[in-house]
C-alpha atoms as a PDB file:
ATOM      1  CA  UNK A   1     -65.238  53.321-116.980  1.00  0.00           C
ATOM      2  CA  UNK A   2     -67.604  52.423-114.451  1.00  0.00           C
ATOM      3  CA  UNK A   3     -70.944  50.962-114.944  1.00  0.00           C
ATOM      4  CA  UNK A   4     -74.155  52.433-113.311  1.00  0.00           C
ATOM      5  CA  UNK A   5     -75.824  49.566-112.849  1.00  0.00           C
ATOM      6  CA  UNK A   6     -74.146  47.367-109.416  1.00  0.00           C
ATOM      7  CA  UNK A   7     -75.539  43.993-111.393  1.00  0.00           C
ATOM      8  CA  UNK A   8     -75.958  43.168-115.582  1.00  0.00           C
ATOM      9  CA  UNK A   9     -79.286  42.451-116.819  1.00  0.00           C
ATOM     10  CA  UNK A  10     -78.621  39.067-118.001  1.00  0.00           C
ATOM     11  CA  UNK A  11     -80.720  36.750-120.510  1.00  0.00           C
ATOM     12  CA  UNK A  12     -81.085  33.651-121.876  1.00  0.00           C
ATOM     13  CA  UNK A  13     -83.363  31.774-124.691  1.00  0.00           C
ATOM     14  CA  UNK A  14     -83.608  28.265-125.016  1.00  0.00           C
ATOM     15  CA  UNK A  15     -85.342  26.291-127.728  1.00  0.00           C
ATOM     16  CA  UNK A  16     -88.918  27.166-126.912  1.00  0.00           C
ATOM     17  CA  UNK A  17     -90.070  30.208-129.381  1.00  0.00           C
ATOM     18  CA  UNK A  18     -89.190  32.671-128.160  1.00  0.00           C
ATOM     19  CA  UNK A  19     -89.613  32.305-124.001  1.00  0.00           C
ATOM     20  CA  UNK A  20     -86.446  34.257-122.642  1.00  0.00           C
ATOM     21  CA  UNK A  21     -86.349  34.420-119.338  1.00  0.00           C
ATOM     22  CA  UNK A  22     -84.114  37.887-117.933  1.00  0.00           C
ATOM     23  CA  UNK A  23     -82.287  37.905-114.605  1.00  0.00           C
ATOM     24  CA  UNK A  24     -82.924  41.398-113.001  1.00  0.00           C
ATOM     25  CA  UNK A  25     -80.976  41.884-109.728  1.00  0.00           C
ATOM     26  CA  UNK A  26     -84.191  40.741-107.440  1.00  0.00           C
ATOM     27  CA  UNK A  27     -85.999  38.485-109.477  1.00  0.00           C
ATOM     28  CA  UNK A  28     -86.416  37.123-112.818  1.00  0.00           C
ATOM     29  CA  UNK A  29     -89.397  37.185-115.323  1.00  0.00           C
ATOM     30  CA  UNK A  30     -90.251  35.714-118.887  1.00  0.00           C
ATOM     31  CA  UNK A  31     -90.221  37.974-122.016  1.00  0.00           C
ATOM     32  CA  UNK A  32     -91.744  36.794-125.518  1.00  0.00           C
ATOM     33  CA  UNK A  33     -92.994  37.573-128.882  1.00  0.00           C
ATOM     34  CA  UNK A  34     -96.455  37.679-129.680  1.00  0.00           C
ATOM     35  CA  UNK A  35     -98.376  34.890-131.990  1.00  0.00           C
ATOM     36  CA  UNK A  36     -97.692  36.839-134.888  1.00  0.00           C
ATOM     37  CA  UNK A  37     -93.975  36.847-134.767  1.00  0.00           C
ATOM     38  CA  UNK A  38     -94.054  33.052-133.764  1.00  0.00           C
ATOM     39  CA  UNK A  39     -93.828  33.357-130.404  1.00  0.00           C
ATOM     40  CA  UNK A  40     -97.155  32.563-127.649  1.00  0.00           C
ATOM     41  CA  UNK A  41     -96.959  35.759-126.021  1.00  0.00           C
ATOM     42  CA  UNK A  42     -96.131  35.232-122.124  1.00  0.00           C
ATOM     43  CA  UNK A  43     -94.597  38.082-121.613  1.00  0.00           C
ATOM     44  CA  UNK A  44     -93.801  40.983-122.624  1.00  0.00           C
ATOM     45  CA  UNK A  45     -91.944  41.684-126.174  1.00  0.00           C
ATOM     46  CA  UNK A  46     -89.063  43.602-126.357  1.00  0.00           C
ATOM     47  CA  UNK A  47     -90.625  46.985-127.717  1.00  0.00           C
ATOM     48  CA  UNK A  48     -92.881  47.017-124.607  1.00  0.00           C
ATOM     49  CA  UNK A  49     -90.180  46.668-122.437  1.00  0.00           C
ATOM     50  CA  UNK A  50     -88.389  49.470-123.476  1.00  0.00           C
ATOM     51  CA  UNK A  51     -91.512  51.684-123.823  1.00  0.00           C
ATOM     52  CA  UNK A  52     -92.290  50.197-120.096  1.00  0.00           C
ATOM     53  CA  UNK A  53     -89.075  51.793-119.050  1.00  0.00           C
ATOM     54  CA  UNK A  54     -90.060  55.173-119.896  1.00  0.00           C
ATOM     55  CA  UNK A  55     -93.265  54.576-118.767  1.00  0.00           C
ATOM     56  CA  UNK A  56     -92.718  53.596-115.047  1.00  0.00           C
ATOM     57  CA  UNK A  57     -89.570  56.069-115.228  1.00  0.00           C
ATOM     58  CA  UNK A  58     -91.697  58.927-115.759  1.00  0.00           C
ATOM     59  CA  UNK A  59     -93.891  57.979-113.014  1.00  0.00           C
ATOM     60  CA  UNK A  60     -91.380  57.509-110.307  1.00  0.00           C
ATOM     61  CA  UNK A  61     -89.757  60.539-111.552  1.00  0.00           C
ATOM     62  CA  UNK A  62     -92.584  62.828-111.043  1.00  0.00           C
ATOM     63  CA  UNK A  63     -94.133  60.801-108.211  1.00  0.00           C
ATOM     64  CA  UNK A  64     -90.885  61.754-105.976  1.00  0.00           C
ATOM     65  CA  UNK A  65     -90.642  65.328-107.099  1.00  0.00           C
ATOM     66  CA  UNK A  66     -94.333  65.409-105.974  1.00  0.00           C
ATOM     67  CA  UNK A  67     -93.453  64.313-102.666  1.00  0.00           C
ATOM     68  CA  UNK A  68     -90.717  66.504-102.569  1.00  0.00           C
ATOM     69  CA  UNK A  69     -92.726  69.535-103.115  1.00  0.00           C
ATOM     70  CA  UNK A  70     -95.773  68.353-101.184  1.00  0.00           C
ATOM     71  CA  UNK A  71     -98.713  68.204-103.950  1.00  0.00           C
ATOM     72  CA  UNK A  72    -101.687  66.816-103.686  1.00  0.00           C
ATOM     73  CA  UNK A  73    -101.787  64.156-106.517  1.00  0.00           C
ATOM     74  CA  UNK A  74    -103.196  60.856-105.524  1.00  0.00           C
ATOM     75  CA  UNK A  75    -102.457  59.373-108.677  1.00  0.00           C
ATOM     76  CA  UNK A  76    -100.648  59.591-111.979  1.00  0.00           C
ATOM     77  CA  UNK A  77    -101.106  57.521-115.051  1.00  0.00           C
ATOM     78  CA  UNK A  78     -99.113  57.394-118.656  1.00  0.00           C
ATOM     79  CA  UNK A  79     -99.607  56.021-121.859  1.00  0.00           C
ATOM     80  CA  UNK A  80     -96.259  55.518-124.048  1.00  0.00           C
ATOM     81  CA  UNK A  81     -96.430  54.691-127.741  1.00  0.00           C
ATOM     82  CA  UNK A  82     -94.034  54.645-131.025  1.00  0.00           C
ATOM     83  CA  UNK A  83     -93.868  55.281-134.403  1.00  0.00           C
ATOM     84  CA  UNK A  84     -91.203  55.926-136.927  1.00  0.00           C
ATOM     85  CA  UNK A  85     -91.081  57.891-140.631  1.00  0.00           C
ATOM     86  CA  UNK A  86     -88.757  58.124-142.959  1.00  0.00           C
ATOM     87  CA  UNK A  87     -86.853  62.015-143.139  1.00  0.00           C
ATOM     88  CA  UNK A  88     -84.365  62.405-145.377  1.00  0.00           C
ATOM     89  CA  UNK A  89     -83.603  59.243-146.341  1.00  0.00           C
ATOM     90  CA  UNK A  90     -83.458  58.179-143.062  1.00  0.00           C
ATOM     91  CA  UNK A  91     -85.497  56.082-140.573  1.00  0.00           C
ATOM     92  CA  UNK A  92     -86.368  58.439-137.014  1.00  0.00           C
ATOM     93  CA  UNK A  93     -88.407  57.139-134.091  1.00  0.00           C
ATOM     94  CA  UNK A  94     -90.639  59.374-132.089  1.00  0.00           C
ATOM     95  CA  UNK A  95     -92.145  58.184-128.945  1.00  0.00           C
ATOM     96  CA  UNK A  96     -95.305  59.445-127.578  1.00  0.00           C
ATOM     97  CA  UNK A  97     -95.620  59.797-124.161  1.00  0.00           C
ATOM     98  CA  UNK A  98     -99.479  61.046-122.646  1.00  0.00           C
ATOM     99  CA  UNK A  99     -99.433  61.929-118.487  1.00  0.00           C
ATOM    100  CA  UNK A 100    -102.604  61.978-117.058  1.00  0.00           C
ATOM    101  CA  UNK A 101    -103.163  63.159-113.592  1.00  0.00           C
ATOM    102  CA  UNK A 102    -106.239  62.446-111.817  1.00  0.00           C
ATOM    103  CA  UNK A 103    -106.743  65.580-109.945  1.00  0.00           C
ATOM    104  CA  UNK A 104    -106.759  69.323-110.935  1.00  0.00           C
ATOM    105  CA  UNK A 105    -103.736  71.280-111.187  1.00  0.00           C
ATOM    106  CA  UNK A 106    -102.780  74.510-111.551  1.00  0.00           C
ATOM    107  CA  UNK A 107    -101.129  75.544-115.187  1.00  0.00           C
ATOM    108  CA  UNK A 108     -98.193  76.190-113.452  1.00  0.00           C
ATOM    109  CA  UNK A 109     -98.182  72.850-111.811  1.00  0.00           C
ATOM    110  CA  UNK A 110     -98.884  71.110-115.079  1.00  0.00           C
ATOM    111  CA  UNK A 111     -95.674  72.987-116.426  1.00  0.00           C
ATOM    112  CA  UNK A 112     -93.279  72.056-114.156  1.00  0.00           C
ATOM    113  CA  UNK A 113     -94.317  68.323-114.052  1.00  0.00           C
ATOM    114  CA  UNK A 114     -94.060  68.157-117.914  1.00  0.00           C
ATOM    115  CA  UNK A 115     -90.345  69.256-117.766  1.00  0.00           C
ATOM    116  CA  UNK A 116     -89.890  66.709-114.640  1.00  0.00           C
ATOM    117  CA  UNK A 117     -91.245  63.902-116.991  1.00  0.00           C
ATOM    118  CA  UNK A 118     -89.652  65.054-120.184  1.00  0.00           C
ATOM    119  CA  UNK A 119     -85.967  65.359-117.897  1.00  0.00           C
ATOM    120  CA  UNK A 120     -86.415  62.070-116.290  1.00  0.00           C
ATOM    121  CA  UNK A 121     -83.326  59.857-116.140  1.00  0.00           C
ATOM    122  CA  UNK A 122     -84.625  57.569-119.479  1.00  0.00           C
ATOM    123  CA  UNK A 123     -85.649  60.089-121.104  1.00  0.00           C
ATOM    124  CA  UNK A 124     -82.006  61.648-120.746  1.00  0.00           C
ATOM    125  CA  UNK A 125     -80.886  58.271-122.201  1.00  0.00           C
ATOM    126  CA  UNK A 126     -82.807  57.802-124.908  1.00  0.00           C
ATOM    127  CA  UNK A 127     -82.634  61.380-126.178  1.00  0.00           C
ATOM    128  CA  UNK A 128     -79.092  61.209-125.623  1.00  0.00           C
ATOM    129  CA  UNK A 129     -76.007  60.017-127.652  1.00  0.00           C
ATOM    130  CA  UNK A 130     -76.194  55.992-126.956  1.00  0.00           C
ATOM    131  CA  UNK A 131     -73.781  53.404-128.335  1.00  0.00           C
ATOM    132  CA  UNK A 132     -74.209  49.459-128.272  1.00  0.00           C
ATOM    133  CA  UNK A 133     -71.182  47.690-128.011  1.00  0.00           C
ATOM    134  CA  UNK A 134     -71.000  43.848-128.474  1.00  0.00           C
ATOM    135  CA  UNK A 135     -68.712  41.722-127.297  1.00  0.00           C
ATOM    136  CA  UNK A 136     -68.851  37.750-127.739  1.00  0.00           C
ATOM    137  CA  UNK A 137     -66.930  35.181-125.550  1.00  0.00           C
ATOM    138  CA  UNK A 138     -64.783  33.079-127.874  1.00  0.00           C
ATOM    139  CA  UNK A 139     -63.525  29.968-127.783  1.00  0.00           C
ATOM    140  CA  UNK A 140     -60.818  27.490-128.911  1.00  0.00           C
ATOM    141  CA  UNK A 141     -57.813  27.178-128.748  1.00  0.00           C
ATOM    142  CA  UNK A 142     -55.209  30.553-127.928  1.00  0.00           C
ATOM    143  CA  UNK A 143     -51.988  31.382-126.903  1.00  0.00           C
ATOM    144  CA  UNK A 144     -52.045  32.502-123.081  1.00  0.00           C
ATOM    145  CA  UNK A 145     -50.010  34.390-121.373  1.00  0.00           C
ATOM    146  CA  UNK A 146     -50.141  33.776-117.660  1.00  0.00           C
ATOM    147  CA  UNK A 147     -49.493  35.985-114.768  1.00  0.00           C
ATOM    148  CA  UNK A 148     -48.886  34.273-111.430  1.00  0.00           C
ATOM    149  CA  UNK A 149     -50.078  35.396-107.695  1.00  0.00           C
ATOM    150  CA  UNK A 150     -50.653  33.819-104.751  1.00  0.00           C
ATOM    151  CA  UNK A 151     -52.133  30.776-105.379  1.00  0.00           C
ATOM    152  CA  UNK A 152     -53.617  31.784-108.135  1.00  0.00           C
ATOM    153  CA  UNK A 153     -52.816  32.052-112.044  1.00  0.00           C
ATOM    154  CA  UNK A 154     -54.255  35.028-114.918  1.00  0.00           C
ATOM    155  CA  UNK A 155     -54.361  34.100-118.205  1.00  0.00           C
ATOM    156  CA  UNK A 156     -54.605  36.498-120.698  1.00  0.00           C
ATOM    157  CA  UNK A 157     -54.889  35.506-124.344  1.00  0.00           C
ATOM    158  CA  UNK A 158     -53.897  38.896-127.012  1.00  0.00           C
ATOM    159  CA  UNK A 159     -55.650  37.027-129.587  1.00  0.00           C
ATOM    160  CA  UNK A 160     -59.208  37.026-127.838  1.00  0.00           C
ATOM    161  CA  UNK A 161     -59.010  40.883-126.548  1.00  0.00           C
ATOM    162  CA  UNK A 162     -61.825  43.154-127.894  1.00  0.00           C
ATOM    163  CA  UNK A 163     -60.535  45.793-125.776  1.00  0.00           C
ATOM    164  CA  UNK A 164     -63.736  46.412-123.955  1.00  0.00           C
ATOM    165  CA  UNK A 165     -61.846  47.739-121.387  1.00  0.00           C
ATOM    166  CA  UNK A 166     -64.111  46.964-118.452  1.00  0.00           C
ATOM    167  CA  UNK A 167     -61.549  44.372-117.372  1.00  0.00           C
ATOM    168  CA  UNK A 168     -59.461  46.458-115.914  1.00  0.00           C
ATOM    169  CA  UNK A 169     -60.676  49.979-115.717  1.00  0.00           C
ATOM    170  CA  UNK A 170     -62.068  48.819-112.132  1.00  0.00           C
ATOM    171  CA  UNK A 171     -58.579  48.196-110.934  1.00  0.00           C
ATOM    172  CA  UNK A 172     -56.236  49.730-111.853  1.00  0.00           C
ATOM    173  CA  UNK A 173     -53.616  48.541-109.792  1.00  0.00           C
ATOM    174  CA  UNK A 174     -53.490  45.385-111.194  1.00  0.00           C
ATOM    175  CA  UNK A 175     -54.209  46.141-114.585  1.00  0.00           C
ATOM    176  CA  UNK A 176     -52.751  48.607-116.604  1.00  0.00           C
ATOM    177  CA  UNK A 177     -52.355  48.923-120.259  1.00  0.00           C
ATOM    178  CA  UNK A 178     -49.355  51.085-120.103  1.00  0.00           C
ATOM    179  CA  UNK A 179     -46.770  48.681-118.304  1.00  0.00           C
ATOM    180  CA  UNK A 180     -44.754  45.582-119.544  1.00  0.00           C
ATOM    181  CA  UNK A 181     -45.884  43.691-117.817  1.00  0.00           C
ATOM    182  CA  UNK A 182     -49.337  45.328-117.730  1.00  0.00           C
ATOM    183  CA  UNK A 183     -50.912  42.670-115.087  1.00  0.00           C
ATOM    184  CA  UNK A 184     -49.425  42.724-111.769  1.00  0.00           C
ATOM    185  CA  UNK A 185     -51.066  39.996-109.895  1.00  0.00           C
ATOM    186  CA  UNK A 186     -49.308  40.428-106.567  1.00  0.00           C
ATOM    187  CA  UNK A 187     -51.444  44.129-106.054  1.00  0.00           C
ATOM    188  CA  UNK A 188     -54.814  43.159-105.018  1.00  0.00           C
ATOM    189  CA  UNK A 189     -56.409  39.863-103.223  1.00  0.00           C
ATOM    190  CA  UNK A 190     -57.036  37.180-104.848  1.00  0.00           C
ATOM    191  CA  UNK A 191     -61.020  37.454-104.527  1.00  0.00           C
ATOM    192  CA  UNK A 192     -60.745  40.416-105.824  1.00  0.00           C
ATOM    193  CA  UNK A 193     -59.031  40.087-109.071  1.00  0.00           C
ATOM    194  CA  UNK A 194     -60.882  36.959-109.939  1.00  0.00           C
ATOM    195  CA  UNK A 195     -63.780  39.486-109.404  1.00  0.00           C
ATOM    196  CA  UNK A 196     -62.694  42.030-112.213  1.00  0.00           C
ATOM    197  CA  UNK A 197     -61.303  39.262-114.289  1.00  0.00           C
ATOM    198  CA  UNK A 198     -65.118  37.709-114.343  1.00  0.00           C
ATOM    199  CA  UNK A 199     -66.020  40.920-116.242  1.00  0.00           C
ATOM    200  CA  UNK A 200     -64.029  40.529-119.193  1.00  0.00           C
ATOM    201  CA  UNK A 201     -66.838  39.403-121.782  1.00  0.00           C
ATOM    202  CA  UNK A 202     -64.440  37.402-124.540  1.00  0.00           C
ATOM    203  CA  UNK A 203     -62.407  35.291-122.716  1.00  0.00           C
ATOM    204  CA  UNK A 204     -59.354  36.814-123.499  1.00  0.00           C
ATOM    205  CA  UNK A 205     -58.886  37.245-119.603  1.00  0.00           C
ATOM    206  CA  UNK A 206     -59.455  33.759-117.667  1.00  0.00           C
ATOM    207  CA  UNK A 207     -58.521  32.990-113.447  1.00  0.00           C
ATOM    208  CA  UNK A 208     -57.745  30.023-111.695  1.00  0.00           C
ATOM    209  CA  UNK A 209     -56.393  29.087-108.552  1.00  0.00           C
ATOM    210  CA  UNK A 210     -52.897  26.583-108.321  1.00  0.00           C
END
């Protein structure tokens, strides 16, 4: 397992409804509900941040096949919307998604820049299967089992593992769930295992240095 992105999106949300500020990997800006979910809308809620990513996805999508095939299309704008119905028992979302382009194109043109929108990289994602796994760092008091290197001590406590496995899919070397002992402490550098140990999300895998 490896993830795509090189850095989380990470969050937080203190007291103050509902200001939650988001950590991207170059800046950071403030998301929000609007007045009429309780919140004083400065930012953007999270339904317009997921339509935003399709939005501006579509337009860098088609924007670099443009260049690519060397059209003339000064500009491109898109509106995306939601709604949902009930089929079958069942609740099912449909997202709208309108292009416009500001200059005339041939029907050919318009064609092939529909199927570049409609095969852009969130589109793939949201059209395709999607799971959300959650994970939550506990606490408290566990029996650890501890792994000693150079200087430097893992703990892993069995009773905190949710087996999210991106602990030690990254390095393999070190970690692997097939051996007794399945950490081996004395294959990587330090740095780098307390690295891929800072990725396990429960707590059940902790560093420190001795």
């Amino acid at each position: 397992m490896h993830y795509r992105m090189n850095e989380p999106v990470r969050a937080e949300i203190g007291e103050a409804a509902y200001s939650t500020t988001v950590h991207w990997r170059n800046g950071e800006f403030i998301a929000d509900e609007p007045p009429k979910n309780g919140g004083h809308d400065v930012g953007p809620d999270p339904f317009t941040l997921l339509l935003s990513s399709l939005a501006t996805c579509t337009l860098i999508t088609l924007r670099m096949h443009i260049e690519k095939v060397g059209w003339d299309v000064p500009s491109i704008g898109v509106a995306v919307n939601y709604f949902t119905a009930l089929k079958d028992g069942e609740t099912v979302t449909t997202l709208d998604r309108d292009i416009v382009f500001t200059s005339p194109l041939t029907a050919d043109q318009q064609v092939t820049l529909r199927e570049v929108a409609a095969n852009c990289p969130i589109s793939r994602l949201l059209e395709g299967q999607v799971t959300v796994r959650t994970f939550v760092e506990r606490t408290g008091e566990a029996e650890a089992k501890e792994y000693a290197g150079d200087g430097f001590v893992v703990e892993w406590r069995p009773d905190f593992c949710q087996h999210s496995t991106r602990c030690w899919t990254q390095l393999n070397k070190v970690f692997n769930p097939t051996e007794r002992p399945w950490i081996h402490p004395e294959a990587a550098p330090a740095e780098r295992i307390e690295e891929q140990v800072g990725q396990c999300p429960t707590g059940a895998l902790k560093f420190r240095r001795v």
